[in-house]
Protein backbone atom coordinates (compact mmCIF):
# COMPACT_ATOMS: atom_id res chain seq x y z
CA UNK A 1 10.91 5.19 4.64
CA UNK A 2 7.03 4.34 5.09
CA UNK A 3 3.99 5.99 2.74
CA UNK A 4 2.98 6.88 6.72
CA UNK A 5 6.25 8.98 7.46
CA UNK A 6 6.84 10.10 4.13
CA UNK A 7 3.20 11.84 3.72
CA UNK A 8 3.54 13.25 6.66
CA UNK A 9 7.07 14.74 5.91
CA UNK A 10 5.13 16.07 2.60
CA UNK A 11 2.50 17.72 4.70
CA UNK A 12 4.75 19.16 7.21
CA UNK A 13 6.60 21.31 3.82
CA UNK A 14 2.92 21.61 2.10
CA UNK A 15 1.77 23.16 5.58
CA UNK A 16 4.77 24.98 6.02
CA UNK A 17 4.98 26.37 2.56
CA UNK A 18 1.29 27.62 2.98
CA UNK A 19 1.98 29.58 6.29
CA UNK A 20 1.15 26.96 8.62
CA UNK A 21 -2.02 24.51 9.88
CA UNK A 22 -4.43 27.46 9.87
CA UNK A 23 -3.17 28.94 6.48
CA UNK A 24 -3.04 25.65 5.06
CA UNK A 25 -6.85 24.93 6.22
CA UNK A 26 -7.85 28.25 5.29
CA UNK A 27 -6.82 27.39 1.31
CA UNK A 28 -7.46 23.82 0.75
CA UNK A 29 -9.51 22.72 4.18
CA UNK A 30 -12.85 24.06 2.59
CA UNK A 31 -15.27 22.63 5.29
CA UNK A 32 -13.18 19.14 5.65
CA UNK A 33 -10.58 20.16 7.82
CA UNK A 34 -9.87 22.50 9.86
CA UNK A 35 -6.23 24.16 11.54
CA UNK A 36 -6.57 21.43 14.64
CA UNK A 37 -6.89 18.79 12.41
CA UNK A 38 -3.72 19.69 9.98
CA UNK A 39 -1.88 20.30 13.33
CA UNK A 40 -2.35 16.76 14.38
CA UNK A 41 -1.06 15.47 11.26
CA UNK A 42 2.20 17.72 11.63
CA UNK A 43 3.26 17.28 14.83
CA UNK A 44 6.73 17.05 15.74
CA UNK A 45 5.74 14.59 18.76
CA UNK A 46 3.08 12.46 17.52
CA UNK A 47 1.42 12.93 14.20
CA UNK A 48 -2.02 11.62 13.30
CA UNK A 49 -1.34 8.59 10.46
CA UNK A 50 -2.28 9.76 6.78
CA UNK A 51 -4.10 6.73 5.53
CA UNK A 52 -4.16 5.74 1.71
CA UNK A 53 -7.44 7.66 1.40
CA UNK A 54 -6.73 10.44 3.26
CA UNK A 55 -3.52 10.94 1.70
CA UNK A 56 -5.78 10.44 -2.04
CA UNK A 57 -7.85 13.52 -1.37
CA UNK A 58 -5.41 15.75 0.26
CA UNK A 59 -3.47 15.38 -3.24
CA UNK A 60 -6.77 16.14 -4.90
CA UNK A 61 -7.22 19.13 -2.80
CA UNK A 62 -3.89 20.19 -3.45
CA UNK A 63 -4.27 19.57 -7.35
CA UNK A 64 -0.75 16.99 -6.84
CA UNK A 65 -0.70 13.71 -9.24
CA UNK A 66 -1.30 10.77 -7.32
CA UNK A 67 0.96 9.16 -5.44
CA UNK A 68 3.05 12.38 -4.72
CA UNK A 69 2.43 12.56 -1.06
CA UNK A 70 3.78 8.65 -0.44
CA UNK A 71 7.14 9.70 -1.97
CA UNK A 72 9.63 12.02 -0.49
CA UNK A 73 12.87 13.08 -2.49
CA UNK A 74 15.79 13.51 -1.16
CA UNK A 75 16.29 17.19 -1.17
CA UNK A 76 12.87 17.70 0.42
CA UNK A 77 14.25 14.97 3.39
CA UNK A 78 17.65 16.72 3.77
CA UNK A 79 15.05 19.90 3.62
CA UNK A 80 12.96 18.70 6.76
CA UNK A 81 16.24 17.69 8.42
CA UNK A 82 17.76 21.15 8.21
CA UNK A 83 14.81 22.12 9.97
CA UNK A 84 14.19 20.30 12.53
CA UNK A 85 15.84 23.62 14.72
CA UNK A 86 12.19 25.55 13.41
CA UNK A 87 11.79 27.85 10.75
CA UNK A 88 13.99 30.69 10.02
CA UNK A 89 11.27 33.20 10.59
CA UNK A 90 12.91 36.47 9.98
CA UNK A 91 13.85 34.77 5.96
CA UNK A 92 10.35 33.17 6.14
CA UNK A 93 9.32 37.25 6.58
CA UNK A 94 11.94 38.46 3.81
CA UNK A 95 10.94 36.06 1.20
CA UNK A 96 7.25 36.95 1.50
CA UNK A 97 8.16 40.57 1.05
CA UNK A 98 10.49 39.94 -1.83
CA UNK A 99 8.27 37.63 -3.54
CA UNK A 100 5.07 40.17 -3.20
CA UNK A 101 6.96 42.82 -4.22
CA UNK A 102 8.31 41.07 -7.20
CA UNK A 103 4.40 40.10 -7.97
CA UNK A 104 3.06 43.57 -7.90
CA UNK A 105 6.11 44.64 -10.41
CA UNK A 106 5.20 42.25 -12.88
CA UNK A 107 1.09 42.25 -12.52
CA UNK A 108 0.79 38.77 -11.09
CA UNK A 109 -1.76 37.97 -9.16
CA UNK A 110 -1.27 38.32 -5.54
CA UNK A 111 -2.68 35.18 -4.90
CA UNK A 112 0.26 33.52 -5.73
CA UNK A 113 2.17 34.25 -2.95
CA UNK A 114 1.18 30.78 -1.86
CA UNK A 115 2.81 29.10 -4.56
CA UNK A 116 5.08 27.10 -2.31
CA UNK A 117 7.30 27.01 -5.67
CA UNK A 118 7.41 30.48 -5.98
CA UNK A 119 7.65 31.06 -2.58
CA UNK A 120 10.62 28.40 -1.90
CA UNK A 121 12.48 29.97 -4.92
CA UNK A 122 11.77 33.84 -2.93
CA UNK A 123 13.09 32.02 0.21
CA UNK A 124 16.14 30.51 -1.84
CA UNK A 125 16.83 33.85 -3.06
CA UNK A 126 16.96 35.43 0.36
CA UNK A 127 19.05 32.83 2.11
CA UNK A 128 21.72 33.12 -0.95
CA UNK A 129 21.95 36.65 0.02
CA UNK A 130 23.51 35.73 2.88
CA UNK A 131 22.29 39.50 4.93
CA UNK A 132 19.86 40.39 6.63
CA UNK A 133 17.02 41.85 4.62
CA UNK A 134 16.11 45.23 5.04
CA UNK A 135 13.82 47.98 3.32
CA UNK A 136 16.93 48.84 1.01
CA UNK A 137 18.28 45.82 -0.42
CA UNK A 138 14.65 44.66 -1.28
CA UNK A 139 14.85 45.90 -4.63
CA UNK A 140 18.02 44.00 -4.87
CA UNK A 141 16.33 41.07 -3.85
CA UNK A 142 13.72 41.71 -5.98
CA UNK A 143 15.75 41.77 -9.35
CA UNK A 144 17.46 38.19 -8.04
CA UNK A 145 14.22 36.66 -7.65
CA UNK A 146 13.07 38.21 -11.39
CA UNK A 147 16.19 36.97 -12.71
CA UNK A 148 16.10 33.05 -10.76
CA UNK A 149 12.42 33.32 -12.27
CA UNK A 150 13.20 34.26 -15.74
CA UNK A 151 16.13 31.55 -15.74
CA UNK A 152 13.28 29.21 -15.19
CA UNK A 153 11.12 30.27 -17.41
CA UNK A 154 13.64 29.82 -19.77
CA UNK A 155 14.84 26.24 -18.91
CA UNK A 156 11.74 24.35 -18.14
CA UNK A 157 9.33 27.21 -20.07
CA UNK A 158 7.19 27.04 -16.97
CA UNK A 159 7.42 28.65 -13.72
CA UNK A 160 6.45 25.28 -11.86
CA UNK A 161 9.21 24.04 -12.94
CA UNK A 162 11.75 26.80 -10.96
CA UNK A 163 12.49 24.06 -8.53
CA UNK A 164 14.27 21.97 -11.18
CA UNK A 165 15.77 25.13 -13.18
CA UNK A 166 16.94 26.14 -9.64
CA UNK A 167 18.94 22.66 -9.01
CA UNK A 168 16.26 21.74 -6.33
């Protein structure tokens, strides 16, 4: 695979993981770019080309080591191939709940709900689950996400590091 396809297969799950082109602009756009822009370089039918540079400062932006956007492994590929149906919405919806929830238990900052880390681990947890979610099992959901967490805190002694610990 290209550095051309590859970044953009890394911004379609950066832009995803941040809530989509507008979300995505809203964090690390500033006054660069702006939800049209993002949306070009995402599109399922023709995507605008990443260039080197381009694909330099988005990683600054996005505080990712250099480089990072030109590669894509192969769980992230099989990922975006999984996908190509669209997002599961209504786990998109239950993993946002589970993971603020879990958040406000522990004191975190609400910010980090865009940790796509975090959040992928929240989303992991609910697709495992294999029900829907509903107001009663979100405790339940809640004390598997704590746990997956903690289990990564405890392997990699970071949380950034959940999507090893997880077998990501």
């Amino acid at each position: 695979m290209d550095a051309s396809t590859a970044r953009t297969l890394n911004m379609r799950l950066r832009v995803a993981a941040a809530g989509g082109p507008a979300e995505w602009a809203r964090l690390f756009g500033g006054t660069r770019w702006a939800q049209p822009q993002v949306s070009q370089w995402i599109s399922e039918s023709n995507p605008k080309s990443i260039g080197h540079r381009l694909a330099r400062d988005l990683e600054s932006v996005m505080q990712l080591p250099h480089g990072t956007l030109d590669r894509v492994d192969q769980d992230a590929e099989m990922s975006l191939q999984s996908q190509s149906t669209g997002l599961d919405f209504e786990k998109m919806s239950a993993a946002v709940k589970v993971l603020s929830h879990y958040l406000e238990l522990v004191g975190d900052p609400p910010e980090w709900i865009y940790d796509p880390v975090l959040l992928e681990t929240a989303f992991m947890v609910v697709d495992e689950f294999g029900q829907p979610s509903a107001p009663d099992n979100v405790l339940d959901l809640t004390k598997l996400l704590a746990r997956r967490i903690r289990e990564a805190k405890d392997d990699s002694h970071a949380t950034r590091g959940a999507r090893t610990a997880v077998g990501r």
